[in-house]
Protein backbone atom coordinates (compact mmCIF):
# COMPACT_ATOMS: atom_id res chain seq x y z
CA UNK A 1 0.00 0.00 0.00
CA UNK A 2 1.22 3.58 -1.19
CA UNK A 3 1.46 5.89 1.86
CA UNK A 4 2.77 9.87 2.21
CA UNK A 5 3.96 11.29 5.16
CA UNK A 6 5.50 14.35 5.73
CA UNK A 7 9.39 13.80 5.49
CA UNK A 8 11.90 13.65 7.97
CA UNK A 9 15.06 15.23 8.03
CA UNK A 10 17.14 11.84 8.33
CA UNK A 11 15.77 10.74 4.87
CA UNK A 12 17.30 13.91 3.05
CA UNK A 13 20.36 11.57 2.35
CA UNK A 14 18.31 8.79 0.95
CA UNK A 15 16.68 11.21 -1.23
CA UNK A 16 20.16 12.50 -2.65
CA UNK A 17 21.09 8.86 -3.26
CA UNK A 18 18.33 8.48 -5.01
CA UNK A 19 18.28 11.32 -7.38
CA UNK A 20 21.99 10.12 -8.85
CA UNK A 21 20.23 6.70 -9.65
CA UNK A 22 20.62 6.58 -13.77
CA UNK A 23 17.08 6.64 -14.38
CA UNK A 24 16.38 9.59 -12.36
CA UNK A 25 19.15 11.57 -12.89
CA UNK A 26 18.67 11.63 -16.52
CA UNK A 27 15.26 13.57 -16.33
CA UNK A 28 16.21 15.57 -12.82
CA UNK A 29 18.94 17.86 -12.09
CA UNK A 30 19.94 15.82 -8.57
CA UNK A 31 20.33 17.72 -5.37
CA UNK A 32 23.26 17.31 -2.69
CA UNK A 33 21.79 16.46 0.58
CA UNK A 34 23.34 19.59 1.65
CA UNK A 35 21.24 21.30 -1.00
CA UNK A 36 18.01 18.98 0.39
CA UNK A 37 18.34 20.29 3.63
CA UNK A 38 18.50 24.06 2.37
CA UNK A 39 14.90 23.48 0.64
CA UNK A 40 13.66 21.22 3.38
CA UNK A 41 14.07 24.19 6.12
CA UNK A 42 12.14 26.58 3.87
CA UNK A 43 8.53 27.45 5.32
CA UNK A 44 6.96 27.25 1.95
CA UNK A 45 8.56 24.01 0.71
CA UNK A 46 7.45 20.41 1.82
CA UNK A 47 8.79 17.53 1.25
CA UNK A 48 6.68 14.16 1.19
CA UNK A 49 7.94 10.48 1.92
CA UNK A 50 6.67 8.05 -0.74
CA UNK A 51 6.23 4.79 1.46
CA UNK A 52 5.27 1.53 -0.40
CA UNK A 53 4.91 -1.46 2.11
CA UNK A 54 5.83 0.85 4.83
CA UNK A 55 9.52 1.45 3.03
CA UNK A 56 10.96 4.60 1.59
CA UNK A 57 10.04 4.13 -2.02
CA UNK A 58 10.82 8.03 -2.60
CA UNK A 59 9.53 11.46 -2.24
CA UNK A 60 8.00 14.16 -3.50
CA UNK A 61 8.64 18.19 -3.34
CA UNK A 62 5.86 21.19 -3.13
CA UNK A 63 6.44 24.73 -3.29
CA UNK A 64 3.40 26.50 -1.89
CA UNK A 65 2.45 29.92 -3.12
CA UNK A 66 -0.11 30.94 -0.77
CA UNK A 67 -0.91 34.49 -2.95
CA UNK A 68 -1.94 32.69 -6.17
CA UNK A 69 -3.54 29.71 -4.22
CA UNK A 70 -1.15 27.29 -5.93
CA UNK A 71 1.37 24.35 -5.21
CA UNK A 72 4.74 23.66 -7.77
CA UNK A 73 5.25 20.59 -7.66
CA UNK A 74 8.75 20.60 -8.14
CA UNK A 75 9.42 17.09 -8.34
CA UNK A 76 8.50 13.16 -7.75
CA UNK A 77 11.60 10.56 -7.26
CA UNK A 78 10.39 6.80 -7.28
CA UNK A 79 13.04 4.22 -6.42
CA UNK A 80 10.72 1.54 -7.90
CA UNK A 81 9.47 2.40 -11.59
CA UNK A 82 6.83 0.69 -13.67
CA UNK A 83 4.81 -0.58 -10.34
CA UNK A 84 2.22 2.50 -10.18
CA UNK A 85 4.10 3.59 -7.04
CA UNK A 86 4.76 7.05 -8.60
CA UNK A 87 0.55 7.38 -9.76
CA UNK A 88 -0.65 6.46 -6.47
CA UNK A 89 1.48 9.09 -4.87
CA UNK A 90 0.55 11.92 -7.03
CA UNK A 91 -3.41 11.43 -6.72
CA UNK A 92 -2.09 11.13 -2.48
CA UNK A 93 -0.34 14.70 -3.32
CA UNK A 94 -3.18 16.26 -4.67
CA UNK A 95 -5.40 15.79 -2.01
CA UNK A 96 -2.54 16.78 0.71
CA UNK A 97 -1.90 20.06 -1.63
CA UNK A 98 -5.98 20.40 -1.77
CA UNK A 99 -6.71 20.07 2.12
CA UNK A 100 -3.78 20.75 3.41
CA UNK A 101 -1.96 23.64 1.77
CA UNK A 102 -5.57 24.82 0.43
CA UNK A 103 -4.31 25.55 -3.03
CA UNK A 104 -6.68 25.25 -6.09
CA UNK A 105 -3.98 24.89 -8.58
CA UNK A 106 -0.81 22.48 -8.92
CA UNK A 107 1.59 23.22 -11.97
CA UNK A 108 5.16 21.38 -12.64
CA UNK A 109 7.74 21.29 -15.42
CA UNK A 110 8.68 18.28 -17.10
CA UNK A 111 11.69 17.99 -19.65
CA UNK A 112 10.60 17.29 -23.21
CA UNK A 113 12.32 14.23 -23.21
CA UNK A 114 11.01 12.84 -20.29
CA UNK A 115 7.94 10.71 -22.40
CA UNK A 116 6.95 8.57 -19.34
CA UNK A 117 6.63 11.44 -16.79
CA UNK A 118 4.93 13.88 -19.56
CA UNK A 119 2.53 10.68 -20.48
CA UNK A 120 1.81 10.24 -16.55
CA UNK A 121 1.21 14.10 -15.93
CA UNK A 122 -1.68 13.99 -18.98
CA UNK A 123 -2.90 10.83 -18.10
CA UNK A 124 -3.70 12.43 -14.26
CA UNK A 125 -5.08 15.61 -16.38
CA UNK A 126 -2.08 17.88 -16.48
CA UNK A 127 -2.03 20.51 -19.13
CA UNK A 128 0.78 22.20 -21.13
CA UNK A 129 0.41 25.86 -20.78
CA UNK A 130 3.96 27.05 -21.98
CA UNK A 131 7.18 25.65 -22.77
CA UNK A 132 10.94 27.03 -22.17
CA UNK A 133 14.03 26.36 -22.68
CA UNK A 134 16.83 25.10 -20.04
CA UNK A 135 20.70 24.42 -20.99
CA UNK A 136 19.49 23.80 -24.49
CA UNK A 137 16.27 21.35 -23.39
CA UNK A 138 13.13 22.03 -23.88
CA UNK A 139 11.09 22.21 -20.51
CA UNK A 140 7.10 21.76 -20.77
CA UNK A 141 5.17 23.92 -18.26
CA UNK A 142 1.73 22.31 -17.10
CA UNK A 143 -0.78 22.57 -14.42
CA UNK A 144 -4.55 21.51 -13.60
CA UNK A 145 -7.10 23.32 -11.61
CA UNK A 146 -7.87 20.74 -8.63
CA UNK A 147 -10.54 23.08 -7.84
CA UNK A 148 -12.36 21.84 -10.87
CA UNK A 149 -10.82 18.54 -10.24
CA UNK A 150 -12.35 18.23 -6.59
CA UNK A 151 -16.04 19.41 -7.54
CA UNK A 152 -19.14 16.62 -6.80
């Protein structure tokens, strides 16, 4: 069973480990666990332990803007790809980022050539709203109203 908890500081280490994993740190630019623990102190940011079968299976990141009633989610790391882990954790998310942080709106950016994370962002109804560029990759800005979303 997928569970999220609010993060600990001891875990920041197990996080860095597992952003320099090759299949994360392709589509991620990975974090010291110096630079963790920077983020993780910030009032606005919240970090999220992904827990599947009650082990660290990997976290998540939210950046709260309370003015414009929305959440970044600045990023998802799954240790265990393919099993649904990362899905189950991002519907989780939404409702922490809904009732919790009482923001109506949840936007990320995805590389372009991240096909698995951009098909998993539409598939949860995430849409592209603009694109950039970043060191000479394309990065695709999307969001979705969870006010909309969390209706009936």
């Amino acid at each position: 069973m997928v569970q999220l908890s609010s993060s600990l500081e001891t875990e920041l280490n197990q996080f860095a480990e597992m952003e320099q994993l090759a299949d994360n740190a392709s589509y991620i630019i990975p974090n010291t666990a110096e630079k963790h623990l920077v983020e993780y102190l910030k009032e606005d940011t919240h970090y999220l332990t992904i827990k599947n079968a009650n082990e660290i299976a990997g976290f998540i990141i939210l950046v709260v803007d309370e003015n414009s009633k929305s959440a970044e989610f600045r990023r998802i790391v799954v240790s265990q790809k393919g099993l649904g882990i990362g899905q189950k954790a991002m519907k989780l998310m939404e409702q922490f980022v809904v009732t919790r942080l009482k923001a109506s709106r949840i936007w990320l950016d995805v590389f372009e050539e991240n096909a698995r994370g951009k098909h998993i962002y539409e598939k949860m109804g995430y849409k592209t709203f603009k694109t950039d560029e970043s060191n000479g990759r394309t990065l695709i800005f999307m969001d979705k109203d969870m006010s909309v979303t969390n209706k009936g």
